[in-house]
PDB file of N, CA and C in Angstrom:
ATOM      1  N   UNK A   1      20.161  64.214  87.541  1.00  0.00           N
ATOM      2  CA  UNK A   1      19.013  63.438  87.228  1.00  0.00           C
ATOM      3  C   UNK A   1      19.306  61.940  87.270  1.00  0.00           C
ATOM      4  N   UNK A   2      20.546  61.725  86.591  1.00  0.00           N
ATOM      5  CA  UNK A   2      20.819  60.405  86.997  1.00  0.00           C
ATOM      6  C   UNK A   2      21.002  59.551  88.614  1.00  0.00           C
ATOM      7  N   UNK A   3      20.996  60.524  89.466  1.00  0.00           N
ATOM      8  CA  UNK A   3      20.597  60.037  90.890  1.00  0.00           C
ATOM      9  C   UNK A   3      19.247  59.755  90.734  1.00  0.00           C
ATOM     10  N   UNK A   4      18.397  60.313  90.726  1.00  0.00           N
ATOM     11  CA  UNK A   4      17.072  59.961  90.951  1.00  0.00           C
ATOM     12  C   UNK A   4      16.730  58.907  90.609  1.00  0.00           C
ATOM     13  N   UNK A   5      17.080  58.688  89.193  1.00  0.00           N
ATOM     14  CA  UNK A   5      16.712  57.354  88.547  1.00  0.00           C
ATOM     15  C   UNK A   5      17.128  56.499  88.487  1.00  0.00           C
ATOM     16  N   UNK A   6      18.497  56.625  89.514  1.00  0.00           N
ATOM     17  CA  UNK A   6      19.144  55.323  90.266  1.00  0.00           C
ATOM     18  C   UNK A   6      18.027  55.067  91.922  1.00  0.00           C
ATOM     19  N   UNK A   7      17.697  55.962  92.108  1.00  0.00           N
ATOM     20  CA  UNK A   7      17.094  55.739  93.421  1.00  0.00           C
ATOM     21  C   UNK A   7      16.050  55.422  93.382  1.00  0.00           C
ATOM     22  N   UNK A   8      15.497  55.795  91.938  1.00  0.00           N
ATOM     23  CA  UNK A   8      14.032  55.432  91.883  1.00  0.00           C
ATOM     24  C   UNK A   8      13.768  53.523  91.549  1.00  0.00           C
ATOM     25  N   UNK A   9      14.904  53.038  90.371  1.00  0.00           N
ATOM     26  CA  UNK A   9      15.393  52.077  90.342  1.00  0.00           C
ATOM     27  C   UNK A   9      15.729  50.746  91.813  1.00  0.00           C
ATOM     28  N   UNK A  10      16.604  51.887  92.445  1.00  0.00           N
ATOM     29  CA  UNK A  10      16.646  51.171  93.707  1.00  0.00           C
ATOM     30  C   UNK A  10      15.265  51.061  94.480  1.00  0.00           C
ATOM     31  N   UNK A  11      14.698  51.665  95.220  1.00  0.00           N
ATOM     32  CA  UNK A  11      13.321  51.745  95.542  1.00  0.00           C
ATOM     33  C   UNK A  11      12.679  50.870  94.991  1.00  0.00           C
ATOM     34  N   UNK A  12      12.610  50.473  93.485  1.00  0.00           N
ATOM     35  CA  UNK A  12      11.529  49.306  93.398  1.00  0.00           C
ATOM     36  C   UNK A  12      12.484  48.311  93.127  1.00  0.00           C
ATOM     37  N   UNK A  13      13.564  48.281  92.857  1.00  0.00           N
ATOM     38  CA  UNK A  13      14.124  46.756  93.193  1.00  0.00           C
ATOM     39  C   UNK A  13      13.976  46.237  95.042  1.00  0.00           C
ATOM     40  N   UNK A  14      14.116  47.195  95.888  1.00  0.00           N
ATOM     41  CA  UNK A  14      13.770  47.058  97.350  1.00  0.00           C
ATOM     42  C   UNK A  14      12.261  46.693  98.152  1.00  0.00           C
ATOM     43  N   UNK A  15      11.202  47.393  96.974  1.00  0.00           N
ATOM     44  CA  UNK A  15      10.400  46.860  96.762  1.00  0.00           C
ATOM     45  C   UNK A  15       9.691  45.573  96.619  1.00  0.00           C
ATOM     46  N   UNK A  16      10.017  45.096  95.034  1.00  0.00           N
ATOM     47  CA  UNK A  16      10.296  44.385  95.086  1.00  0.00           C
ATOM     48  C   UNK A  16      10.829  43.143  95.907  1.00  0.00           C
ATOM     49  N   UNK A  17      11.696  42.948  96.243  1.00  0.00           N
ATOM     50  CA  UNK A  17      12.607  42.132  97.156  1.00  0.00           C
ATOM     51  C   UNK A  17      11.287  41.976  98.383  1.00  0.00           C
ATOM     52  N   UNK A  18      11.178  43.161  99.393  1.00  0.00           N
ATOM     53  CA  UNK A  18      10.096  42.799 100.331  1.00  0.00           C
ATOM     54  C   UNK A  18       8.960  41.987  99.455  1.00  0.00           C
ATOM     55  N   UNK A  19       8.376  42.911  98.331  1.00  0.00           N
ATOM     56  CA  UNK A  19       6.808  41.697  98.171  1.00  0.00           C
ATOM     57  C   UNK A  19       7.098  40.522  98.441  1.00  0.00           C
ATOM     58  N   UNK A  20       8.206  40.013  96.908  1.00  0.00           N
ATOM     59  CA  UNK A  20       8.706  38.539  96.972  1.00  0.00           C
ATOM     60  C   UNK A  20       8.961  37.743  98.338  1.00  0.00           C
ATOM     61  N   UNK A  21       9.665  38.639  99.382  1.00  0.00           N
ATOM     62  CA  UNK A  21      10.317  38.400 100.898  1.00  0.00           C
ATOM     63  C   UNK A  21       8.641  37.851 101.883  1.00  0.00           C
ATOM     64  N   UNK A  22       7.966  38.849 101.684  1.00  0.00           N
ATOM     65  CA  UNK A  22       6.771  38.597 102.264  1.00  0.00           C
ATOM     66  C   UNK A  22       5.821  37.455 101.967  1.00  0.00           C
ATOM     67  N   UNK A  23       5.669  36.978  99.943  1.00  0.00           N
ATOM     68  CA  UNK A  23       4.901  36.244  99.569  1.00  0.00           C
ATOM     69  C   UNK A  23       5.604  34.966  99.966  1.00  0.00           C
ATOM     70  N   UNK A  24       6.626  35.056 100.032  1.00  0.00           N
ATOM     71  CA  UNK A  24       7.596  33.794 100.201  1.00  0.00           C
ATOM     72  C   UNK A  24       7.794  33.100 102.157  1.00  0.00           C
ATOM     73  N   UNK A  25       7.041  34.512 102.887  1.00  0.00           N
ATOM     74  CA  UNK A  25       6.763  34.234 104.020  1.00  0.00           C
ATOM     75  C   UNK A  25       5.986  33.782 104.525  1.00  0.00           C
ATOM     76  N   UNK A  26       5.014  34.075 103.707  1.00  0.00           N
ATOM     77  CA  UNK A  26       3.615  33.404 103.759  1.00  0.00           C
ATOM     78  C   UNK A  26       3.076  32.165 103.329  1.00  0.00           C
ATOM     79  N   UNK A  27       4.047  31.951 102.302  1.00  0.00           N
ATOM     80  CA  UNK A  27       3.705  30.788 101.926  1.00  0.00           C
ATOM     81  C   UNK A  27       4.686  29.747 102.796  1.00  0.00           C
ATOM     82  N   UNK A  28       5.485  30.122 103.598  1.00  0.00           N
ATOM     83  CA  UNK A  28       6.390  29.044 104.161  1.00  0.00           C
ATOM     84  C   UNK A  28       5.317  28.891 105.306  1.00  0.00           C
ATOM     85  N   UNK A  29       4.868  30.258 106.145  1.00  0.00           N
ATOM     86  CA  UNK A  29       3.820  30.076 107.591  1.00  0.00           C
ATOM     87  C   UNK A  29       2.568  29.288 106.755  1.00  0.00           C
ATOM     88  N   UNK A  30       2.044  29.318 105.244  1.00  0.00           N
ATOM     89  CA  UNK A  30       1.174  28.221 105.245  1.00  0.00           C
ATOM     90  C   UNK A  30       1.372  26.563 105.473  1.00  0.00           C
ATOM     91  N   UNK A  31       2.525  26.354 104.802  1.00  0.00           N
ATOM     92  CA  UNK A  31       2.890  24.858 104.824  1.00  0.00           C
ATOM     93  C   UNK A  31       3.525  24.681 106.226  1.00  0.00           C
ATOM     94  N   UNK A  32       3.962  25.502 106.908  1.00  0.00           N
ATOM     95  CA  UNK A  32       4.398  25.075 108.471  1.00  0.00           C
ATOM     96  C   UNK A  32       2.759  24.606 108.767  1.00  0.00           C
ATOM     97  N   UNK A  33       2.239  25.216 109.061  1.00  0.00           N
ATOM     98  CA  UNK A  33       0.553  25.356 109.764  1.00  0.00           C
ATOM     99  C   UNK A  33       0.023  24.247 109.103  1.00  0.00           C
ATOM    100  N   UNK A  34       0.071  23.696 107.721  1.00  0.00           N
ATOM    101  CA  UNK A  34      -0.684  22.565 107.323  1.00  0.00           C
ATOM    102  C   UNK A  34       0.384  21.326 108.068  1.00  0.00           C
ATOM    103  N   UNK A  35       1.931  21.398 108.232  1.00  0.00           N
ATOM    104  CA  UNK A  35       2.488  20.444 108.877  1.00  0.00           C
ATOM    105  C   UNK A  35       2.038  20.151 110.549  1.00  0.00           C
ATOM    106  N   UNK A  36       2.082  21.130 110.929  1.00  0.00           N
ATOM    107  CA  UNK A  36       1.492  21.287 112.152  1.00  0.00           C
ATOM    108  C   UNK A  36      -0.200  20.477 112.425  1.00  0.00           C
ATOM    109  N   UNK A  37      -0.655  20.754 111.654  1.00  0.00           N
ATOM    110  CA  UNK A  37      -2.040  20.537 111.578  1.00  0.00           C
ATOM    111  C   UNK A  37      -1.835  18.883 111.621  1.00  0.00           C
ATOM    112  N   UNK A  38      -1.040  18.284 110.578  1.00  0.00           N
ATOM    113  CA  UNK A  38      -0.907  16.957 110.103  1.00  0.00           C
ATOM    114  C   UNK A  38      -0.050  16.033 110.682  1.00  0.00           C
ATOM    115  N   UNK A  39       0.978  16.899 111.843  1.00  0.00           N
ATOM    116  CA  UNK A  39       1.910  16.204 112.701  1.00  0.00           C
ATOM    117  C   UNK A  39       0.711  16.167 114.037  1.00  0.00           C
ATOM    118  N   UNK A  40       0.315  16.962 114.056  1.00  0.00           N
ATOM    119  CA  UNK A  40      -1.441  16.880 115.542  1.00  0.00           C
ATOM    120  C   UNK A  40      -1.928  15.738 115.011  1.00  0.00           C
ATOM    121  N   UNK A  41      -2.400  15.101 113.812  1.00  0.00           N
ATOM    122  CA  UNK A  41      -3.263  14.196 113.457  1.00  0.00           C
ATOM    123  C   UNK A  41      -2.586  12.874 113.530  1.00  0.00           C
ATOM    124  N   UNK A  42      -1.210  13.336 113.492  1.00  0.00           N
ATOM    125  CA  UNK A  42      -0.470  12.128 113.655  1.00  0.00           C
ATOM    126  C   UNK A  42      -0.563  11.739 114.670  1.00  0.00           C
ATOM    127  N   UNK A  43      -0.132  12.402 115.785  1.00  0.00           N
ATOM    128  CA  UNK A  43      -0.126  11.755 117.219  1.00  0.00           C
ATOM    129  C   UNK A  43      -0.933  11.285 117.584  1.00  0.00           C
ATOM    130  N   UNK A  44      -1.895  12.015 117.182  1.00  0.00           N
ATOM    131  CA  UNK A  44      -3.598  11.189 117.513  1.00  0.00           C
ATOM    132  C   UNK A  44      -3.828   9.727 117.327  1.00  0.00           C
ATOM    133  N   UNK A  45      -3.660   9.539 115.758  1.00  0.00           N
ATOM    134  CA  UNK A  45      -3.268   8.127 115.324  1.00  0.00           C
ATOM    135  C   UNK A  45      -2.875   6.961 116.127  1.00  0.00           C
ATOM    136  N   UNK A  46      -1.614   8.261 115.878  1.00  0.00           N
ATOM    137  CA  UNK A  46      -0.141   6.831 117.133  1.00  0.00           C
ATOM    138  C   UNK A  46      -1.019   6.826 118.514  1.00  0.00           C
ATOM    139  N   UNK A  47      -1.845   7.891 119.074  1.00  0.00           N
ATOM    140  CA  UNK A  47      -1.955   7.543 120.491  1.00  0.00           C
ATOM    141  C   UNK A  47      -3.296   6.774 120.471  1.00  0.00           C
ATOM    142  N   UNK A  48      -4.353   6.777 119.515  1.00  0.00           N
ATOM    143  CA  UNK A  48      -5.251   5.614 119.522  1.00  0.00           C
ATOM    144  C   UNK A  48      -4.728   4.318 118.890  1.00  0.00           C
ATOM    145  N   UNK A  49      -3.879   4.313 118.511  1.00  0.00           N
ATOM    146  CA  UNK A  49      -2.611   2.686 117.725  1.00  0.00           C
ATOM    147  C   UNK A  49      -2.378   2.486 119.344  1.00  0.00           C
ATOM    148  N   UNK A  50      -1.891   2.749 119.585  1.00  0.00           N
ATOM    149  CA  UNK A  50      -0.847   2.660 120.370  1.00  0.00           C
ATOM    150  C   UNK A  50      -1.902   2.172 121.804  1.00  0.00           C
ATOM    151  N   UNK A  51      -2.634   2.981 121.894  1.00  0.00           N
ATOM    152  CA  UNK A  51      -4.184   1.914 123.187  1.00  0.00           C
ATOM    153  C   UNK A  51      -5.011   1.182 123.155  1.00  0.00           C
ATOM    154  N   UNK A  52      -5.321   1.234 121.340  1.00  0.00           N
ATOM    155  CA  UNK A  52      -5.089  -0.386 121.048  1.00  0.00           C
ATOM    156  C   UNK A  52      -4.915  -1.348 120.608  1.00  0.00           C
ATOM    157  N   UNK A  53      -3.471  -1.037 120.857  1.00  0.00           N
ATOM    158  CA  UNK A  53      -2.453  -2.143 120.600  1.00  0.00           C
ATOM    159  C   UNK A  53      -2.742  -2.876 122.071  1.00  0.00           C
ATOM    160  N   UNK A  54      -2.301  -1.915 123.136  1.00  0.00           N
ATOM    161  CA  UNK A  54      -2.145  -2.323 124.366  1.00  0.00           C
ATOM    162  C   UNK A  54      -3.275  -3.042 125.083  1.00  0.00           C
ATOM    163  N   UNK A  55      -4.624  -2.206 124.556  1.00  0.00           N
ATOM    164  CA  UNK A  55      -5.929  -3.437 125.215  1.00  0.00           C
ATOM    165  C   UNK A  55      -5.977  -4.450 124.590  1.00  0.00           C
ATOM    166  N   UNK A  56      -5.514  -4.734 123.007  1.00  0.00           N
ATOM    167  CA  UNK A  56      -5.811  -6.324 122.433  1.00  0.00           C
ATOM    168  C   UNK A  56      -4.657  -7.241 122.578  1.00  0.00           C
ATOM    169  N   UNK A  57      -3.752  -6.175 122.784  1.00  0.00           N
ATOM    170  CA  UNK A  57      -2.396  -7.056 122.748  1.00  0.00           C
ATOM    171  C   UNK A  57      -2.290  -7.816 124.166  1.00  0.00           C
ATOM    172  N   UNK A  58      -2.854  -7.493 125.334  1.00  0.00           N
ATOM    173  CA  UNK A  58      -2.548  -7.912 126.557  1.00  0.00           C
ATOM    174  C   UNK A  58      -3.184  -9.214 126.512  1.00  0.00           C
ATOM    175  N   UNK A  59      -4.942  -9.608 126.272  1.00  0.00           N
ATOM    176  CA  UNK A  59      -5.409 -10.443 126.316  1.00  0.00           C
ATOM    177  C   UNK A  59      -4.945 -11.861 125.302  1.00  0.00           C
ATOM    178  N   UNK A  60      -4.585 -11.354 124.511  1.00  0.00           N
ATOM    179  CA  UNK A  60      -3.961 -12.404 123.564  1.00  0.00           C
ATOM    180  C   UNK A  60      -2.767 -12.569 124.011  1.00  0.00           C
ATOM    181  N   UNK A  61      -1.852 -11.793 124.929  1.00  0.00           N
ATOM    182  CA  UNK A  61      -0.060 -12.413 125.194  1.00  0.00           C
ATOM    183  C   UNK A  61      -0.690 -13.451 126.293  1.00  0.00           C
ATOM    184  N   UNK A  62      -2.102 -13.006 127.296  1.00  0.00           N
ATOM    185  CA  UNK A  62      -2.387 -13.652 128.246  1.00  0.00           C
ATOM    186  C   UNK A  62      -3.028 -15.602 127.742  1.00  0.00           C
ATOM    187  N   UNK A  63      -3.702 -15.178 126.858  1.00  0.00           N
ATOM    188  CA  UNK A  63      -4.129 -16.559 125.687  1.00  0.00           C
ATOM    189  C   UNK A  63      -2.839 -17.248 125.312  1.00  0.00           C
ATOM    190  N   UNK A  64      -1.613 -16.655 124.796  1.00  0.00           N
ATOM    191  CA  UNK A  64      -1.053 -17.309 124.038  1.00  0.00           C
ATOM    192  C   UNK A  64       0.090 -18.136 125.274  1.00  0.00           C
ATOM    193  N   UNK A  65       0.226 -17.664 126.378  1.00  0.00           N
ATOM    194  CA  UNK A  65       0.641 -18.061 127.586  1.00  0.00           C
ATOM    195  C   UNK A  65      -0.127 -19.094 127.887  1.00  0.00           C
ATOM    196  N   UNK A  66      -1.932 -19.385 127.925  1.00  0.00           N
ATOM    197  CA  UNK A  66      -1.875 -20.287 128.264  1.00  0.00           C
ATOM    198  C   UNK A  66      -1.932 -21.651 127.688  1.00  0.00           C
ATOM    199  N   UNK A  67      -1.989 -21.196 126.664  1.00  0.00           N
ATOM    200  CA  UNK A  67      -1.771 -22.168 125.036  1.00  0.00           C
ATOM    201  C   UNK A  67      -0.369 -22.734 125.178  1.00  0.00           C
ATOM    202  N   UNK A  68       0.599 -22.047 125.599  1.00  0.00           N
ATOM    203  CA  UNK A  68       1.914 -22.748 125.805  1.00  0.00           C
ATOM    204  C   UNK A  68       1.950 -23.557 127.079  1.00  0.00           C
ATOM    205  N   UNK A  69       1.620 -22.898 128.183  1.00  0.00           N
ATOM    206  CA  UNK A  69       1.038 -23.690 129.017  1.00  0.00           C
ATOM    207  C   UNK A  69       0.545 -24.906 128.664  1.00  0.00           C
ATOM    208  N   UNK A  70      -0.646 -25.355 128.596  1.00  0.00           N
ATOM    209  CA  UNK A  70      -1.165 -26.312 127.599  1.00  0.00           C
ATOM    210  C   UNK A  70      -0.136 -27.212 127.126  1.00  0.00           C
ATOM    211  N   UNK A  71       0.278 -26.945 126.012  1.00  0.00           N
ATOM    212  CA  UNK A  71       0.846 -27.520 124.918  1.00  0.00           C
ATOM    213  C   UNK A  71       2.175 -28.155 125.878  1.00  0.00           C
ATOM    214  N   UNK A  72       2.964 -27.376 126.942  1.00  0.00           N
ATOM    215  CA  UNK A  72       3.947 -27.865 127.742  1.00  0.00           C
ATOM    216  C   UNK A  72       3.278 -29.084 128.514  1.00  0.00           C
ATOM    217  N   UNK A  73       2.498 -29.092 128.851  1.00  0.00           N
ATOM    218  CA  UNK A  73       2.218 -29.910 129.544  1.00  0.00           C
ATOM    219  C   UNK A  73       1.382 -31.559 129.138  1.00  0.00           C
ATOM    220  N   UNK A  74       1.089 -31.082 127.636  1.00  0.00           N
ATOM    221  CA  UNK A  74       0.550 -31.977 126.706  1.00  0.00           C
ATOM    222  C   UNK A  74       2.215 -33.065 126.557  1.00  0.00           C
ATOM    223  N   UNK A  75       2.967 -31.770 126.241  1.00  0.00           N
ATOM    224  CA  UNK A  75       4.676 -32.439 125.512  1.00  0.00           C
ATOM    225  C   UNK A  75       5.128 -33.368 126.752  1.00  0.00           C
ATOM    226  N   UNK A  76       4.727 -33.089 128.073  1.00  0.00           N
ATOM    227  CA  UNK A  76       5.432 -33.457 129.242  1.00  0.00           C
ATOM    228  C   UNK A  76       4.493 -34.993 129.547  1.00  0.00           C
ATOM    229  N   UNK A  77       3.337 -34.891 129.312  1.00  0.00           N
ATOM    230  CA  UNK A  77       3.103 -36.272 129.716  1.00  0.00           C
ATOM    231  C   UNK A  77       2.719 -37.127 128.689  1.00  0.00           C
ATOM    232  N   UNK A  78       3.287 -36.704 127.104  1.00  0.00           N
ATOM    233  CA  UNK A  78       3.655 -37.350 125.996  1.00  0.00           C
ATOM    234  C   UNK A  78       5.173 -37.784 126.313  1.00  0.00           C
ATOM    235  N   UNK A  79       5.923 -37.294 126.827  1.00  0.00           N
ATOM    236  CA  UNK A  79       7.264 -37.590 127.126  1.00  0.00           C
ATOM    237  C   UNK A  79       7.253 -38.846 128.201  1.00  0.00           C
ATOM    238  N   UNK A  80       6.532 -38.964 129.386  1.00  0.00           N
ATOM    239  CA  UNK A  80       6.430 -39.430 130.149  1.00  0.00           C
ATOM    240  C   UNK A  80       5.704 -40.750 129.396  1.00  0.00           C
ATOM    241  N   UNK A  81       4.423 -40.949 128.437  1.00  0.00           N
ATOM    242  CA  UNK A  81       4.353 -42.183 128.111  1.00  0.00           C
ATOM    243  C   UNK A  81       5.075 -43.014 126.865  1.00  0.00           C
ATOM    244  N   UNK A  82       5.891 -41.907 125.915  1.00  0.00           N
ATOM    245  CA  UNK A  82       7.057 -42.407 125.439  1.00  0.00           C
ATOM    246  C   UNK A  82       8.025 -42.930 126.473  1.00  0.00           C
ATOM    247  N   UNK A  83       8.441 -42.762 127.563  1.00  0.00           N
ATOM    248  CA  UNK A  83       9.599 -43.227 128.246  1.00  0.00           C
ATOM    249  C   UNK A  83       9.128 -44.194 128.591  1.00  0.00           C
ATOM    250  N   UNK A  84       7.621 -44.626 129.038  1.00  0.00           N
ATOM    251  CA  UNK A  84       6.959 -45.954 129.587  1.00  0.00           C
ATOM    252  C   UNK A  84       7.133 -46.829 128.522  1.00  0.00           C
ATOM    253  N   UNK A  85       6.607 -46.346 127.207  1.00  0.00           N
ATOM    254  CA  UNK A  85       6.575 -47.312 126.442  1.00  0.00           C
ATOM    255  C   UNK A  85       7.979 -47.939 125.967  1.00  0.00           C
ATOM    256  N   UNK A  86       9.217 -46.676 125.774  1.00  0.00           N
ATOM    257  CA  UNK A  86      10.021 -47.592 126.009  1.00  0.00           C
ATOM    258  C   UNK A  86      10.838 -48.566 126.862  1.00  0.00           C
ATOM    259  N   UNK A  87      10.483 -48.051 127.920  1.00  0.00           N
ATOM    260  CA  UNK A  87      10.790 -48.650 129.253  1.00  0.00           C
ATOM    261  C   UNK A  87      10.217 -50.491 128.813  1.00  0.00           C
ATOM    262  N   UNK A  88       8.883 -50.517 128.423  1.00  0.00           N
ATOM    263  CA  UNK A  88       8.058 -51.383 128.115  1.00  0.00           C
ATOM    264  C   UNK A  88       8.997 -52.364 126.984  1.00  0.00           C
ATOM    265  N   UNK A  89       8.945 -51.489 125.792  1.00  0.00           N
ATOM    266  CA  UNK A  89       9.613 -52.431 124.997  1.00  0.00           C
ATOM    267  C   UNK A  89      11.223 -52.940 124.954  1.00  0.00           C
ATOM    268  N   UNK A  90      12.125 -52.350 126.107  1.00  0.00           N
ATOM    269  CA  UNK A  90      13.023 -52.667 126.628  1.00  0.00           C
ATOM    270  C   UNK A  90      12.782 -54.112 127.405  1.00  0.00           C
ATOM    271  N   UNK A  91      12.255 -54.016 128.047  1.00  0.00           N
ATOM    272  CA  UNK A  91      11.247 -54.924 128.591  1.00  0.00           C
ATOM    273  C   UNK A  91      11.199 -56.143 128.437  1.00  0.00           C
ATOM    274  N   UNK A  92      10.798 -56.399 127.296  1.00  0.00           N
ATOM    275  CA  UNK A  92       9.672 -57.150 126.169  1.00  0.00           C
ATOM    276  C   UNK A  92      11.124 -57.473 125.411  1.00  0.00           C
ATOM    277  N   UNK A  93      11.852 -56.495 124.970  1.00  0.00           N
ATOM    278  CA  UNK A  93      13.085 -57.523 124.072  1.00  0.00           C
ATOM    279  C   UNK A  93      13.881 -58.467 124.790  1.00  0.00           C
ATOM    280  N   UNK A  94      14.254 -57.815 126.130  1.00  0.00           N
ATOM    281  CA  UNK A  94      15.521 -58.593 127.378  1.00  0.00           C
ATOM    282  C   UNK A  94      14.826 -59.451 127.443  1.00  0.00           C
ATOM    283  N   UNK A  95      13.383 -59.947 127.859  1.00  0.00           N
ATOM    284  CA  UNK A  95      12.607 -61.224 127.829  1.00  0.00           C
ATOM    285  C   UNK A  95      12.993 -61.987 126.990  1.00  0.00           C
ATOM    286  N   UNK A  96      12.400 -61.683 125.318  1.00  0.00           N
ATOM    287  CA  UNK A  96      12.542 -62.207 124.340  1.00  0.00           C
ATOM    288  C   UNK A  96      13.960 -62.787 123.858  1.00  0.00           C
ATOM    289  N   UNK A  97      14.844 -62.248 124.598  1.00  0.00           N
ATOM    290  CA  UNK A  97      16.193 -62.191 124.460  1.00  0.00           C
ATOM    291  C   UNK A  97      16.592 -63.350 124.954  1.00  0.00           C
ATOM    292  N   UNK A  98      16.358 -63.269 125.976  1.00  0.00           N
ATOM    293  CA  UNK A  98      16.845 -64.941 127.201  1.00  0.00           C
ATOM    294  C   UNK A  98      15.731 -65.606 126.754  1.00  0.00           C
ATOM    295  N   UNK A  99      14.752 -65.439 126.616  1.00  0.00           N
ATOM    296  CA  UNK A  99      13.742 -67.395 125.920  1.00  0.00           C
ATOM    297  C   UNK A  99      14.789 -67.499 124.829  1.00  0.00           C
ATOM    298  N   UNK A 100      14.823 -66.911 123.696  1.00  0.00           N
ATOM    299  CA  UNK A 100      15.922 -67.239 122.255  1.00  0.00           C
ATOM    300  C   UNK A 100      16.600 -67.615 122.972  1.00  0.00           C
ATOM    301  N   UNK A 101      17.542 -66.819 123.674  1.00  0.00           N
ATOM    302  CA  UNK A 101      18.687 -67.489 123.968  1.00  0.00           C
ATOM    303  C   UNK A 101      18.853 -69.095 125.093  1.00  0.00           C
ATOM    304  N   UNK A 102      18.000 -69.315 125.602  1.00  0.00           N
ATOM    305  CA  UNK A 102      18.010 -70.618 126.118  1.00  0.00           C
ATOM    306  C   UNK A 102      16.717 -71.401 125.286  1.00  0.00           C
ATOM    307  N   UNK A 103      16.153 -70.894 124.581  1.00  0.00           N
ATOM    308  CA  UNK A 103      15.597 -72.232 123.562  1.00  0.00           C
ATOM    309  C   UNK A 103      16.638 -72.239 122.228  1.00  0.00           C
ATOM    310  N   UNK A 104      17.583 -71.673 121.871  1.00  0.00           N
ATOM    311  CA  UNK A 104      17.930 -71.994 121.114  1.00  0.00           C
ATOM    312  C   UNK A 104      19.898 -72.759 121.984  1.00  0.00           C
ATOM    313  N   UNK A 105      19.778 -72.113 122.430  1.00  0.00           N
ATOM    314  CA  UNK A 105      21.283 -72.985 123.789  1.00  0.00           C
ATOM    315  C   UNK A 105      20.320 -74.553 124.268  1.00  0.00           C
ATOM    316  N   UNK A 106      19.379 -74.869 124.525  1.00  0.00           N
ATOM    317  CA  UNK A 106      18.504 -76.082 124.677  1.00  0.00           C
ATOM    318  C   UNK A 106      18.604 -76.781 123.602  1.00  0.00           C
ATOM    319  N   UNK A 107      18.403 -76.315 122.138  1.00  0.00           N
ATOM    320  CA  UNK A 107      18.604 -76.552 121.252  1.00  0.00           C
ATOM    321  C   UNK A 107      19.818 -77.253 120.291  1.00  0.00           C
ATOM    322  N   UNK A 108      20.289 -76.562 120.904  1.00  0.00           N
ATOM    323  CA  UNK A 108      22.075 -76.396 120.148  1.00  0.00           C
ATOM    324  C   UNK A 108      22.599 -77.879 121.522  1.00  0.00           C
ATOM    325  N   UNK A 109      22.107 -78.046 122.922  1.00  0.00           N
ATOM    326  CA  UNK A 109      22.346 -78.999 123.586  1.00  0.00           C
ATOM    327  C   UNK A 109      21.463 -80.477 122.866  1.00  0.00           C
ATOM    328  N   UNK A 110      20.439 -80.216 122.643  1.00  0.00           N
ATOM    329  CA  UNK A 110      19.907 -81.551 122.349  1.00  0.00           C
ATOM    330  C   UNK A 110      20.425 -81.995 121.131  1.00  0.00           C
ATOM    331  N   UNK A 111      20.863 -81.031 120.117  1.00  0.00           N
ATOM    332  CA  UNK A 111      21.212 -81.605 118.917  1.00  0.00           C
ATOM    333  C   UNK A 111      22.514 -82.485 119.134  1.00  0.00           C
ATOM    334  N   UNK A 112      23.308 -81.622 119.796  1.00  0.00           N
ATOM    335  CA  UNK A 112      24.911 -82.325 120.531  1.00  0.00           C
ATOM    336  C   UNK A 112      24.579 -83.652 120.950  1.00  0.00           C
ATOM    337  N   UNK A 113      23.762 -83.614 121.544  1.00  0.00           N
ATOM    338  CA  UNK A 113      23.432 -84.980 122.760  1.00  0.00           C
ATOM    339  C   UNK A 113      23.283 -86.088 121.600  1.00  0.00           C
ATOM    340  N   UNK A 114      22.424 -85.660 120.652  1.00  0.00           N
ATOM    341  CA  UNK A 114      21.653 -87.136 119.247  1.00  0.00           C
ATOM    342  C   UNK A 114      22.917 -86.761 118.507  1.00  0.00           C
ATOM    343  N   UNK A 115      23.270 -85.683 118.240  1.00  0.00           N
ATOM    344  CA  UNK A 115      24.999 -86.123 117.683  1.00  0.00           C
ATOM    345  C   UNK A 115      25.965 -87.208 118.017  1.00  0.00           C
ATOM    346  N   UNK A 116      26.098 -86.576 119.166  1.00  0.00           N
ATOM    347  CA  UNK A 116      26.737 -87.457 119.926  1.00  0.00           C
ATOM    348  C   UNK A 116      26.648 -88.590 120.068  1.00  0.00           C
ATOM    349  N   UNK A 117      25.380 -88.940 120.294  1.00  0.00           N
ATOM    350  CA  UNK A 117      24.775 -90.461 120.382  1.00  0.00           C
ATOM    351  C   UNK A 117      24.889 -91.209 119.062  1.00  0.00           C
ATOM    352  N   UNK A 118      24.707 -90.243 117.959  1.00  0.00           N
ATOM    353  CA  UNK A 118      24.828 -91.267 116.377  1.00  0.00           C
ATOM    354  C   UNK A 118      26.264 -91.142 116.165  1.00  0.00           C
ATOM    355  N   UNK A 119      27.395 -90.577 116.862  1.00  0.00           N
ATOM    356  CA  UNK A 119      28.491 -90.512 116.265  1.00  0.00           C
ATOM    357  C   UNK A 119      29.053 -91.421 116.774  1.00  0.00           C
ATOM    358  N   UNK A 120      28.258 -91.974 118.420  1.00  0.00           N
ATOM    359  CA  UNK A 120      29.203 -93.465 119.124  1.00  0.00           C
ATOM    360  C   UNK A 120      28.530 -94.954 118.590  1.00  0.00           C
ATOM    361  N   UNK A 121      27.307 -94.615 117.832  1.00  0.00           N
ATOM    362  CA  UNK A 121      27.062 -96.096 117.215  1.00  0.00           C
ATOM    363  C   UNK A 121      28.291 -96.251 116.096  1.00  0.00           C
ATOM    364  N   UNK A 122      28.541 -95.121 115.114  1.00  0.00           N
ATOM    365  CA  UNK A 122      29.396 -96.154 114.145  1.00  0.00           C
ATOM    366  C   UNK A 122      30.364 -96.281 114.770  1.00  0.00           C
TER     367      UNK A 122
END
C-alpha cells in the first residue's frame, strides 16, 4: 500500500509541476506578445522620427548654409574695408609724420639761426 501512496503522491506532485509549468508558460507568451506589440510601435515611432527628421532637417541645413554664406561674405567685405581704413590711417599718420617732422626741424632751425644771431651780438 505504501507504493500506491507514493505514486499517488508522485502523480500530483507531477501534476502539479505541469499546471505551474504551463501557467508560467503562459504568462511568459503573454508578456513576449505585449513586447512584441510595443517593440512594432516602436519602430513606427523611430520610422515617422526619423522622416521627419529628414524632411525638416534638409531645408533648414539648406537655410543655415545660406546664412553662413551670407554672413562669410558680410565678414569678407568688412575685412576688406577694415584693411582700407587702415591702409587710410597709415596714410594720414606718415603724412602727419613728415609735416611734424619738418615743422618742427624748421623750427628747431629758426630758433638756432636767432640763437645764433643773439649769441654774436654779446
Amino acid at each position: 500500500m505504501s507504493i500506491e501512496i507514493s505514486e499517488i503522491i508522485l502523480n500530483h506532485g507531477l501534476t502539479f509541476l505541469a499546471v505551474t509549468a504551463g501557467i508560467a508558460l503562459i504568462i511568459i507568451t503573454v508578456y513576449l506578445v505585449k513586447l512584441l506589440k510595443n517593440l512594432d510601435i516602436l519602430s513606427k515611432n523611430l520610422n515617422e522620427t526619423s522622416v521627419l527628421i529628414n524632411t525638416e532637417l534638409k531645408p533648414t541645413l539648406k537655410e543655415l548654409n545660406e546664412t553662413m554664406r551670407s554672413i562669410n561674405s558680410l565678414v569678407q567685405s568688412t575685412d576688406e574695408g577694415v584693411g582700407n581704413v587702415k591702409l587710410s590711417l597709415e596714410n594720414a599718420l606718415s603724412k602727419t609724420k613728415t609735416f611734424s617732422e619738418s615743422l618742427f626741424g624748421g623750427f628747431f632751425k629758426g630758433f638756432m639761426t636767432i640763437y645764433s644771431l643773439f649769441a654774436r651780438k654779446k
